[in-house]
N, C-alpha and C. Protein backbone atom coordinates (compact mmCIF):
# COMPACT_ATOMS: atom_id res chain seq x y z
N UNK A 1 27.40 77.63 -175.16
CA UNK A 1 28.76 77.46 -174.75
C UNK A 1 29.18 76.02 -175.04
N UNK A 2 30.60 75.77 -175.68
CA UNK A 2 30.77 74.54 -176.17
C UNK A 2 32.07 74.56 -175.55
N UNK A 3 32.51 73.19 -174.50
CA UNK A 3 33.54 72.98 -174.23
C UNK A 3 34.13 71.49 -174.40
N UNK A 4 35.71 71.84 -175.56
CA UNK A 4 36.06 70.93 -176.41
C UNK A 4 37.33 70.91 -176.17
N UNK A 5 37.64 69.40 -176.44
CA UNK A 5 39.27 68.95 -176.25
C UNK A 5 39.72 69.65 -177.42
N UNK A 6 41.18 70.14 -177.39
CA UNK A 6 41.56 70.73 -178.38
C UNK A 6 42.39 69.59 -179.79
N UNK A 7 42.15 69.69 -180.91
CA UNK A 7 42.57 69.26 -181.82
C UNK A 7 43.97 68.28 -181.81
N UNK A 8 44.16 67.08 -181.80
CA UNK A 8 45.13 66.35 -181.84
C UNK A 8 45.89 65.88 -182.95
N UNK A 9 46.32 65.98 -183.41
CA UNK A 9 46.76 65.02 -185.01
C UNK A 9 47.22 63.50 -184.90
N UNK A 10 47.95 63.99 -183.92
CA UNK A 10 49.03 62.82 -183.41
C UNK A 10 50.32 62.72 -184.19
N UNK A 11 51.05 61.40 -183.81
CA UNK A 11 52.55 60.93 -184.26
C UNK A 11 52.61 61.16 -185.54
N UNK A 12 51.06 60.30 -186.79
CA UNK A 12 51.39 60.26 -188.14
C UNK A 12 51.22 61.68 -188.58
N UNK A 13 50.68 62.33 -187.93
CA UNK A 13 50.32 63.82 -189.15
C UNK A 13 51.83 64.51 -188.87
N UNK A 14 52.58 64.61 -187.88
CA UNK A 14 53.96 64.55 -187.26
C UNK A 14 54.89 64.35 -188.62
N UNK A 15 54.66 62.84 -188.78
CA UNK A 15 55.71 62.15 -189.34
C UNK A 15 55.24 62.61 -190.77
N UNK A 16 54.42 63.17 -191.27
CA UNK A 16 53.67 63.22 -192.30
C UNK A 16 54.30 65.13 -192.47
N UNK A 17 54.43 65.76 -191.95
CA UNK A 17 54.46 67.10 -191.94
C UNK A 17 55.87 67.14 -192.14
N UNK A 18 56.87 66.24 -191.36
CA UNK A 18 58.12 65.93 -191.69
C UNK A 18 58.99 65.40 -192.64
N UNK A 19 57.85 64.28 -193.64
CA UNK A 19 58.33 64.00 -194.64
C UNK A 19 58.23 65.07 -195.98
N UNK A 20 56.92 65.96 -195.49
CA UNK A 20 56.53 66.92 -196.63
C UNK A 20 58.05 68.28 -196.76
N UNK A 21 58.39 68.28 -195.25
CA UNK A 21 59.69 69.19 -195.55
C UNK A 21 60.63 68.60 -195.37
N UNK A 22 60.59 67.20 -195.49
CA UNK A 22 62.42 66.76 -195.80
C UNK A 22 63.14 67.13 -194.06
N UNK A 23 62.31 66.99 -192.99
CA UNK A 23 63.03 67.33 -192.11
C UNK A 23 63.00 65.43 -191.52
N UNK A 24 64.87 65.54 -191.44
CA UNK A 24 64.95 64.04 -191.03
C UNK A 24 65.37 64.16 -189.17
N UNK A 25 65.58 65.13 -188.63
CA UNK A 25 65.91 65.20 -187.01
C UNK A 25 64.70 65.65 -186.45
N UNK A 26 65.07 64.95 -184.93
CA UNK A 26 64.13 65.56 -184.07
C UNK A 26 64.05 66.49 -183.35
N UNK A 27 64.45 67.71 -184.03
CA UNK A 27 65.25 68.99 -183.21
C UNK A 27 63.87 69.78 -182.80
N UNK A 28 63.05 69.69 -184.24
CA UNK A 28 62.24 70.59 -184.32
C UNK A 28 60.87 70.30 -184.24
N UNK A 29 60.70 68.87 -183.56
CA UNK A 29 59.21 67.97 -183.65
C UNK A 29 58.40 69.02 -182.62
N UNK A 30 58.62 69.45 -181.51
CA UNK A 30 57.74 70.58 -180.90
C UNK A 30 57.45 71.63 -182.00
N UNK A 31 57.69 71.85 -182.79
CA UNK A 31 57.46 73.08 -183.53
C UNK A 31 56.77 72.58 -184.09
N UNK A 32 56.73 71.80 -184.73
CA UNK A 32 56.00 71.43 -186.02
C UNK A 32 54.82 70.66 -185.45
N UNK A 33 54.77 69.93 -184.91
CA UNK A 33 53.47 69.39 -184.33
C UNK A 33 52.58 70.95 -183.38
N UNK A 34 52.98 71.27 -182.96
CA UNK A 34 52.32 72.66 -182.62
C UNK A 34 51.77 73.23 -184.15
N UNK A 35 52.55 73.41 -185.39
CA UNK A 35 52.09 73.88 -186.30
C UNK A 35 51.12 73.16 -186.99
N UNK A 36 50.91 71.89 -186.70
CA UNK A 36 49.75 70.69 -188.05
C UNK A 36 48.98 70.98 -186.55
N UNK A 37 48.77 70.98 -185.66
CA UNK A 37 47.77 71.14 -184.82
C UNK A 37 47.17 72.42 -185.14
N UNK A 38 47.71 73.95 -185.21
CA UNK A 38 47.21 74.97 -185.41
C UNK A 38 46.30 75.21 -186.97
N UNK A 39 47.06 73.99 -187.78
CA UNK A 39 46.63 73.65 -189.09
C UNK A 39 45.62 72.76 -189.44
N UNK A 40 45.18 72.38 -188.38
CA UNK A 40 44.20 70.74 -188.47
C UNK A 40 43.21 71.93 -187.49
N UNK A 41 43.04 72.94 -186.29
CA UNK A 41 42.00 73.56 -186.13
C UNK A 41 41.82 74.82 -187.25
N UNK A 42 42.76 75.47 -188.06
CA UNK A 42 41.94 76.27 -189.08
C UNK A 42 41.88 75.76 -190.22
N UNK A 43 41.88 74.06 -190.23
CA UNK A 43 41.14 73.47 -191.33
C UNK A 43 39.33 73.23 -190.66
N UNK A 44 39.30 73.02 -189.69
CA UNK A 44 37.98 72.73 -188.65
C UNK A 44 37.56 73.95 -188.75
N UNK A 45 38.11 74.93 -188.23
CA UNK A 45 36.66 76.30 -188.99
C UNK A 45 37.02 76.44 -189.85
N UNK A 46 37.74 76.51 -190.84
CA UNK A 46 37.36 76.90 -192.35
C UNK A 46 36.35 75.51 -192.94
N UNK A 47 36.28 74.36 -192.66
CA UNK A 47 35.29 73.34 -192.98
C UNK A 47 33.96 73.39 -192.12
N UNK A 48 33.97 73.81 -190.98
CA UNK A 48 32.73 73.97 -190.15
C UNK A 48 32.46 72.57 -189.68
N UNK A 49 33.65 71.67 -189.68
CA UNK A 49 33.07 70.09 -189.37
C UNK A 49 34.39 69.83 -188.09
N UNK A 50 34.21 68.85 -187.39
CA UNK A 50 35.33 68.66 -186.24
C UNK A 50 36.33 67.26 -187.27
N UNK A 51 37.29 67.56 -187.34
CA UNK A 51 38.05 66.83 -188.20
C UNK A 51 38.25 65.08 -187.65
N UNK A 52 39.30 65.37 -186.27
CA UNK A 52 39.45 63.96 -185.64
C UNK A 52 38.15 63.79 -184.19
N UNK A 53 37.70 62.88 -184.02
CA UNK A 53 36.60 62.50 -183.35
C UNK A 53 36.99 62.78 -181.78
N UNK A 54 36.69 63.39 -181.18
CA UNK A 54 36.90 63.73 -179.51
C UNK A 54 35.71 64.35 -179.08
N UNK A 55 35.85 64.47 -177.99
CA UNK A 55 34.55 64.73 -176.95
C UNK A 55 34.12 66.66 -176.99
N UNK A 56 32.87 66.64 -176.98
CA UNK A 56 32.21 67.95 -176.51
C UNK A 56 31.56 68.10 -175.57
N UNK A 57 31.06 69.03 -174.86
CA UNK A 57 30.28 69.88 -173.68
C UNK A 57 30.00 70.58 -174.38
N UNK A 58 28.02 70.30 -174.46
CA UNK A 58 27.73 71.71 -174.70
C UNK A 58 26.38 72.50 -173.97
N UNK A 59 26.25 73.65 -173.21
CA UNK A 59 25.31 73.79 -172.78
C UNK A 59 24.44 74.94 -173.44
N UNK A 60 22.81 74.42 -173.14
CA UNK A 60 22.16 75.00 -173.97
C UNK A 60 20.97 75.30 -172.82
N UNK A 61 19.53 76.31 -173.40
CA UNK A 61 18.76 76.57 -172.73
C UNK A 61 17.83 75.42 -172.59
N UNK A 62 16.99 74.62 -171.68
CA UNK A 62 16.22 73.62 -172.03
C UNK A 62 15.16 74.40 -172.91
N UNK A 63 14.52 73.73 -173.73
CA UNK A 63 13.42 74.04 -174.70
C UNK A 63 12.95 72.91 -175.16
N UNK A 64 11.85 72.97 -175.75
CA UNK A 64 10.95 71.92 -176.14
C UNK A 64 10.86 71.95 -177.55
N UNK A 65 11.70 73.18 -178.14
CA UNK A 65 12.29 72.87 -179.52
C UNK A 65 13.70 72.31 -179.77
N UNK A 66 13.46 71.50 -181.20
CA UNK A 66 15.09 71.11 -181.49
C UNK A 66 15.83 71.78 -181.42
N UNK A 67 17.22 72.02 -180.59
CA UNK A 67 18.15 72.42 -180.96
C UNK A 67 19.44 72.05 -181.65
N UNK A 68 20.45 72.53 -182.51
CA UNK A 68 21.74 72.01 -182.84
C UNK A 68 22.79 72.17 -182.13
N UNK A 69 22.90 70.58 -181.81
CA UNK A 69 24.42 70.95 -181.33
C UNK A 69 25.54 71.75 -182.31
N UNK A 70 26.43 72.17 -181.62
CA UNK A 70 27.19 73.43 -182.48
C UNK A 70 28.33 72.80 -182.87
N UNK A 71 28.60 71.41 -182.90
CA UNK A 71 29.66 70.93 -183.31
C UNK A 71 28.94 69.51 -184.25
N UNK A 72 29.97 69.06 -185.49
CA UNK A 72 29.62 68.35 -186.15
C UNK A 72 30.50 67.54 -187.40
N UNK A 73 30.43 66.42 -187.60
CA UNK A 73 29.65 65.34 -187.63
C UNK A 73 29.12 64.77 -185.95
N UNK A 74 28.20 64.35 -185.83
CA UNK A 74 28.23 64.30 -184.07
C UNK A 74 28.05 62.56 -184.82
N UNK A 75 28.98 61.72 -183.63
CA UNK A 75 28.64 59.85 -184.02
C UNK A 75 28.08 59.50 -182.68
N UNK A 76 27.88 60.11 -181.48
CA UNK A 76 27.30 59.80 -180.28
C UNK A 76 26.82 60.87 -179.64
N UNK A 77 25.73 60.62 -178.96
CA UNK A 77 25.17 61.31 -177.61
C UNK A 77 25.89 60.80 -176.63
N UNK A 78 26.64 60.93 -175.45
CA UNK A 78 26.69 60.12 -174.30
C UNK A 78 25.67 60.69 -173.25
N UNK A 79 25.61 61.48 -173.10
CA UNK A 79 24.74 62.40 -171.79
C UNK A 79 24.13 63.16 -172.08
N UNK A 80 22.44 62.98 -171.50
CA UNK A 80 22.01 65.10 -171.59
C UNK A 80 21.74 64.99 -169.93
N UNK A 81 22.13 66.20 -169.38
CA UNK A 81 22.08 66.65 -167.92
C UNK A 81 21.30 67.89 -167.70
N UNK A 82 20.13 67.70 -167.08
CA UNK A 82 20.04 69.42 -166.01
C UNK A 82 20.77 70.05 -165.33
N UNK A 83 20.59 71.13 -165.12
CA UNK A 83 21.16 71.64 -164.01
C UNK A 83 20.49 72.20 -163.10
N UNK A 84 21.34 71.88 -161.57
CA UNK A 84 20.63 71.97 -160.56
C UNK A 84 20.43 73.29 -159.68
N UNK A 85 20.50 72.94 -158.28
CA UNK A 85 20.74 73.91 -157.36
C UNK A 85 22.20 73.77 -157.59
N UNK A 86 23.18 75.31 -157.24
CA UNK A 86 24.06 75.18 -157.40
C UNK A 86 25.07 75.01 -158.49
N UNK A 87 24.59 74.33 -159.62
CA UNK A 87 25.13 74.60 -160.71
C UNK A 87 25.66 73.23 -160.85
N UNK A 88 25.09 72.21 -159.98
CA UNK A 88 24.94 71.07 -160.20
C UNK A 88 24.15 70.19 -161.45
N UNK A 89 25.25 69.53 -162.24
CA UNK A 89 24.54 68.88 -163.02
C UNK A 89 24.02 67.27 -162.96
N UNK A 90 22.53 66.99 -163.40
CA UNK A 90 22.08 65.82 -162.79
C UNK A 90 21.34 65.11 -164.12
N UNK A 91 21.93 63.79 -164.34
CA UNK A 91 21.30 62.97 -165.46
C UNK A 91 19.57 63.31 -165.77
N UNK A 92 19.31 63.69 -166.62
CA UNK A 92 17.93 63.53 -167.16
C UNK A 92 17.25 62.23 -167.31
N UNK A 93 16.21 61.85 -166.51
CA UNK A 93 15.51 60.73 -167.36
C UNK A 93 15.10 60.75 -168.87
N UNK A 94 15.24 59.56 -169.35
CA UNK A 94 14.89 59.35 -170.62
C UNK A 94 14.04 60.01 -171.32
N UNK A 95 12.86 60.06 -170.72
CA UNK A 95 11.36 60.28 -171.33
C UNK A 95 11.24 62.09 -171.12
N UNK A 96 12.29 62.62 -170.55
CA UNK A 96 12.71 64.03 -170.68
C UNK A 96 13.07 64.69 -171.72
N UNK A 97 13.69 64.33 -172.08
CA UNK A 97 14.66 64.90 -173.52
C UNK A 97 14.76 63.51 -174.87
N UNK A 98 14.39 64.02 -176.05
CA UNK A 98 15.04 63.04 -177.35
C UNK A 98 16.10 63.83 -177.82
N UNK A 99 17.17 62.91 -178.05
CA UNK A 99 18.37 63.55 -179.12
C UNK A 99 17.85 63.04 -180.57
N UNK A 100 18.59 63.51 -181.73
CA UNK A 100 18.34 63.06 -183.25
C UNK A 100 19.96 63.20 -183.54
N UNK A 101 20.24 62.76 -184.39
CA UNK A 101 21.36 62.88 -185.25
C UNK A 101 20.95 62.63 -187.01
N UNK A 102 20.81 63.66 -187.85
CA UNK A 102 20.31 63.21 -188.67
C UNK A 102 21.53 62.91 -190.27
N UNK A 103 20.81 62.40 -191.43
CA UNK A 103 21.73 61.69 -192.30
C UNK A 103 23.29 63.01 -192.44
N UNK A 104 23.13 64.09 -192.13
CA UNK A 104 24.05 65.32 -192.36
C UNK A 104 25.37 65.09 -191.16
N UNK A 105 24.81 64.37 -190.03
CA UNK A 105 25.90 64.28 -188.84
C UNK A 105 25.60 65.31 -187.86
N UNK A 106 24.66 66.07 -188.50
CA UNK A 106 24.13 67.07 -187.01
C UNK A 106 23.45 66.26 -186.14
N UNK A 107 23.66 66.95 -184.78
CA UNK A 107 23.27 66.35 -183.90
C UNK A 107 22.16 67.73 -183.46
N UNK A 108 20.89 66.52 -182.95
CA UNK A 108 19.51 67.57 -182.01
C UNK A 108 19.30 67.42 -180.85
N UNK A 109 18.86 68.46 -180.03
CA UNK A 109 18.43 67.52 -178.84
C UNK A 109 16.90 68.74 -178.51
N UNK A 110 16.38 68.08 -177.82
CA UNK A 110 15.05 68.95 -177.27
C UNK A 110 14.97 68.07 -175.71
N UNK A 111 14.98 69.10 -175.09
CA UNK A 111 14.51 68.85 -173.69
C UNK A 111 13.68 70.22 -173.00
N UNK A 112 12.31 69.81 -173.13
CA UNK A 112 11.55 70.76 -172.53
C UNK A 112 11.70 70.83 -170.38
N UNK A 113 11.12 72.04 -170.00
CA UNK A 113 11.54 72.60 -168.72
C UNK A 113 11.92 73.84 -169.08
N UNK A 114 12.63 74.31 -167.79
CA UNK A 114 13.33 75.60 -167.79
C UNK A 114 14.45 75.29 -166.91
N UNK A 115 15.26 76.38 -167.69
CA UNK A 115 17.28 76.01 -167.08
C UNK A 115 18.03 75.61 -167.71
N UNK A 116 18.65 75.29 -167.66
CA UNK A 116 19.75 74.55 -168.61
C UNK A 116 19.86 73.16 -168.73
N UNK A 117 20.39 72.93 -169.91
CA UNK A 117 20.85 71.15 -170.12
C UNK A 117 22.34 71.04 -170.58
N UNK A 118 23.09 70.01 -170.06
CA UNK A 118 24.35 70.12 -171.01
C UNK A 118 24.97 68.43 -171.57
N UNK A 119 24.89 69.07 -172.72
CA UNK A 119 24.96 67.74 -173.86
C UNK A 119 26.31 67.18 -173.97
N UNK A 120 26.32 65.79 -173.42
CA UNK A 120 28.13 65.74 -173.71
C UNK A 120 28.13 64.58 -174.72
N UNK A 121 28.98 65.09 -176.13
CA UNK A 121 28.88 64.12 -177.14
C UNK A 121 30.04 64.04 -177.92
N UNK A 122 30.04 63.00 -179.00
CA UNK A 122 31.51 62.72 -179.63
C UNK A 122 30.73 63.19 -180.99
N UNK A 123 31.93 64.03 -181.19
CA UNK A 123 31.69 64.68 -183.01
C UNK A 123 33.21 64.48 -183.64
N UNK A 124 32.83 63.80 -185.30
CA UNK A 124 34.39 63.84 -185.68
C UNK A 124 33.76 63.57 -187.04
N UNK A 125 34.74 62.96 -188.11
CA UNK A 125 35.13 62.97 -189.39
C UNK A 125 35.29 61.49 -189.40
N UNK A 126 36.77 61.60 -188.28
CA UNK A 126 37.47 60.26 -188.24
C UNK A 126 37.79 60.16 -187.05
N UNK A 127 38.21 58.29 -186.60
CA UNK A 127 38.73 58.43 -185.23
C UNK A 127 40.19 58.85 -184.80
N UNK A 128 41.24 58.82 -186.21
CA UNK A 128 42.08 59.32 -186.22
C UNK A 128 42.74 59.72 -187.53
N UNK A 129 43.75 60.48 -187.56
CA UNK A 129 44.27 61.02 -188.53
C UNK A 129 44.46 59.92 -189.64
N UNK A 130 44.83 59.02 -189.55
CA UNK A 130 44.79 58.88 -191.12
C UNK A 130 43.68 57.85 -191.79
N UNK A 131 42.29 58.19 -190.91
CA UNK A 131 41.03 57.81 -191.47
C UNK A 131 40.62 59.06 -191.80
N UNK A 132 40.87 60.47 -191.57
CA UNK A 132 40.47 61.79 -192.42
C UNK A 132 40.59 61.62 -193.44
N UNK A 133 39.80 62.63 -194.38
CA UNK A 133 40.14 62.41 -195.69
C UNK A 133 41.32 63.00 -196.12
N UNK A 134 41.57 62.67 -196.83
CA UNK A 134 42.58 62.67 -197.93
C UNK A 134 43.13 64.79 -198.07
N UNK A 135 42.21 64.86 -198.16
CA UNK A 135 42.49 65.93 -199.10
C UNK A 135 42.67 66.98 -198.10
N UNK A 136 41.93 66.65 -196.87
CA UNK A 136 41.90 67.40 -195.74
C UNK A 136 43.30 67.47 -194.62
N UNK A 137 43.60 66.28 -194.93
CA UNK A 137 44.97 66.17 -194.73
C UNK A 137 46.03 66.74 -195.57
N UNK A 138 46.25 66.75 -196.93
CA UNK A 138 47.25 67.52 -197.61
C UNK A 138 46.77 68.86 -197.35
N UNK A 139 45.85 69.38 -197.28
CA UNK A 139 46.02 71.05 -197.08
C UNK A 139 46.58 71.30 -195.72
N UNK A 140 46.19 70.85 -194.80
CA UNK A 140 46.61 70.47 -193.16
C UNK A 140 48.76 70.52 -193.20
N UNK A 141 48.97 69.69 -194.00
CA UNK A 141 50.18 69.54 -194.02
C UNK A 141 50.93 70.68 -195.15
N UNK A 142 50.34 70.89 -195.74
CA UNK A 142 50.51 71.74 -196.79
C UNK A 142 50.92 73.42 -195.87
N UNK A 143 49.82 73.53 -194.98
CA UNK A 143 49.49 74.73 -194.43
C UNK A 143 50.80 75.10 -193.14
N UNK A 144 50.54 73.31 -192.50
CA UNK A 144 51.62 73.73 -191.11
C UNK A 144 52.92 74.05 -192.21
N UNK A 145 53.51 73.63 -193.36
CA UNK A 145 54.41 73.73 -194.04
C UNK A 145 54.74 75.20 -194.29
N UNK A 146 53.72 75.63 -194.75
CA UNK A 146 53.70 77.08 -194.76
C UNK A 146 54.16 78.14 -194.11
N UNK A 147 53.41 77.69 -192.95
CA UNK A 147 53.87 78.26 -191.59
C UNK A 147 54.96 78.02 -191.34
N UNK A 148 55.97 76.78 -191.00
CA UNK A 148 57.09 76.31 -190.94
C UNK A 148 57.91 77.57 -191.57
N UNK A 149 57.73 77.45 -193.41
CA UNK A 149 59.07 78.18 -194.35
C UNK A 149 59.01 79.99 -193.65
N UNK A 150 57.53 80.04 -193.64
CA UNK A 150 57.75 81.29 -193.50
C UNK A 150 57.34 82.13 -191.67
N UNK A 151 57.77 80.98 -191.09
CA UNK A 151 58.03 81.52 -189.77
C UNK A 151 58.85 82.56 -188.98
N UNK A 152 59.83 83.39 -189.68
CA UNK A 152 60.79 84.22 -189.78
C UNK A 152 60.24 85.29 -190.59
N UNK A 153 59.53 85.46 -191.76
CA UNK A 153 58.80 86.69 -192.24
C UNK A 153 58.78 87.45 -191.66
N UNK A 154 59.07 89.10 -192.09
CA UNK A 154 58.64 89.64 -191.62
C UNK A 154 57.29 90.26 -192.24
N UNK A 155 57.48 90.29 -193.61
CA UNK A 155 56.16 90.74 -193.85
C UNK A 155 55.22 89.23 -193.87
N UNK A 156 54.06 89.78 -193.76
CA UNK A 156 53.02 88.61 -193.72
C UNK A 156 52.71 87.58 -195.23
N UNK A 157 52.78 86.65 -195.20
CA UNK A 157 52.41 85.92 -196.76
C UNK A 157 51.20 85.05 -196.62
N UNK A 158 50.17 85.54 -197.37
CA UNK A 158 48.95 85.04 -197.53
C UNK A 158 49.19 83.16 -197.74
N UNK A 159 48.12 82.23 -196.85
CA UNK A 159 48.51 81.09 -197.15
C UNK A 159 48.47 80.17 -198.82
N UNK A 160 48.91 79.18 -198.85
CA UNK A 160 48.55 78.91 -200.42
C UNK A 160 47.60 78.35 -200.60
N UNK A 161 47.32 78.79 -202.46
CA UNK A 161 45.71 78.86 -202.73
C UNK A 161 45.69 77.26 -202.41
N UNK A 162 46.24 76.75 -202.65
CA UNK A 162 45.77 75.34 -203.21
C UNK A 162 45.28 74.80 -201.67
N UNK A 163 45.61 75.17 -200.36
CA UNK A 163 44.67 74.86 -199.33
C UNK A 163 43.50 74.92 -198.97
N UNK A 164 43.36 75.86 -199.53
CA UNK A 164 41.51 76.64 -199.73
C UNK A 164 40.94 75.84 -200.64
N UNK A 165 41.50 75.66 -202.35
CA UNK A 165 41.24 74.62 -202.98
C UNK A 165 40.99 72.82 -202.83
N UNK A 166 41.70 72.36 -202.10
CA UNK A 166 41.10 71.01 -201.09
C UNK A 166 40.68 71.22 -200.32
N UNK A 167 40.20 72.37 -199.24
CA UNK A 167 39.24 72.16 -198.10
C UNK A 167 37.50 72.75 -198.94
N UNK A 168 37.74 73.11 -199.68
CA UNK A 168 36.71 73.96 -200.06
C UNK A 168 35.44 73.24 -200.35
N UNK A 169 35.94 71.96 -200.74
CA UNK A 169 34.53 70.79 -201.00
C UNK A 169 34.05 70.25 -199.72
N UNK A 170 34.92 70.03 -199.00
CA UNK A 170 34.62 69.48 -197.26
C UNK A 170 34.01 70.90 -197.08
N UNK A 171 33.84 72.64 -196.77
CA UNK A 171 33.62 73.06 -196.40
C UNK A 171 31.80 73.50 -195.96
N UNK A 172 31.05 73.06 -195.08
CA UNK A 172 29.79 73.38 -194.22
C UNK A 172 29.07 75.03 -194.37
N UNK A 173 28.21 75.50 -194.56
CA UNK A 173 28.29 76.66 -194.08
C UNK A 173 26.54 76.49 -193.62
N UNK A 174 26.53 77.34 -192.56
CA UNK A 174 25.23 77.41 -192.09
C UNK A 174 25.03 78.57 -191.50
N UNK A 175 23.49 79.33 -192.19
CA UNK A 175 22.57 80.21 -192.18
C UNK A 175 22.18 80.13 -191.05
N UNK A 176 22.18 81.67 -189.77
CA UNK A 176 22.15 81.27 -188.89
C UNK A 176 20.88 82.82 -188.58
């Protein structure tokens, strides 16, 4: 179970989504920032990587094998916790559990016992939107755009290729 702040873009991907459609008022900034947000998380699963850097929860079984955290690039561990009586969670000593993060940005952790542990860590790309890459951003804007023209459709219109085409090199996949 992984519990995650939801996807932010912020002001520039905003102002950035606005210049791509020529929209100069602020009639429609709720819409459209709702849309590069919905566009910046199905760029994050279609890449399998967390785009802008924010916090995770994740709980796992303790084991004395590595496990992966399920989110990634990970740039910090902050916490691994047991859990208690109650469903109380309580800092682990050190010499309990090792985390790894290795050259890929996955993050490991092993903490032998029995019960649960829950890992709270920062996974991202970038710390903000316009340290993402490049390319991950024009499909992002490309896509909420999409959505934007054809928000009134009634029939459905497949998104454009060329989004799939810049996320496709950023894209992760893992054998599970």
């Amino acid at each position: 179970m992984v519990i995650e702040e939801p996807v932010q873009p912020g002001a520039a991907a905003l102002a950035a989504a606005k210049a791509y459609l020529r929209v100069e008022t602020a009639d429609e900034d709720g819409l459209i920032a709702s849309l590069v947000a919905s566009a910046a998380a199905l760029c994050e699963a279609f890449t399998g990587q967390v785009l802008i850097r924010r916090g995770f929860q994740e709980v796992l079984p303790r084991s004395g094998c590595w496990q992966r955290l399920g989110r990634t690039p990970v740039s910090a561990v902050a916490a691994v916790e047991a859990a208690g009586d109650g469903g109380v969670y309580a800092p682990l000593m050190a010499a309990d559990y090792a985390v790894d993060i290795d050259a890929a940005g996955d993050g490991w952790v092993r903490a032998g016992g029995t019960g649960r542990v829950r890992i709270s860590y920062q996974a991202g790309l970038a710390a903000d939107w316009s340290g993402a890459p490049e390319a991950l951003r024009q499909g992002i804007i490309r896509l909420a755009a999409h959505f934007y023209m054809h928000r009134s459709d009634e029939e459905e219109t497949a998104p454009p290729a060329a989004v799939a085409a810049l996320w496709r090199p950023w894209r992760r996949m893992r054998l599970r």
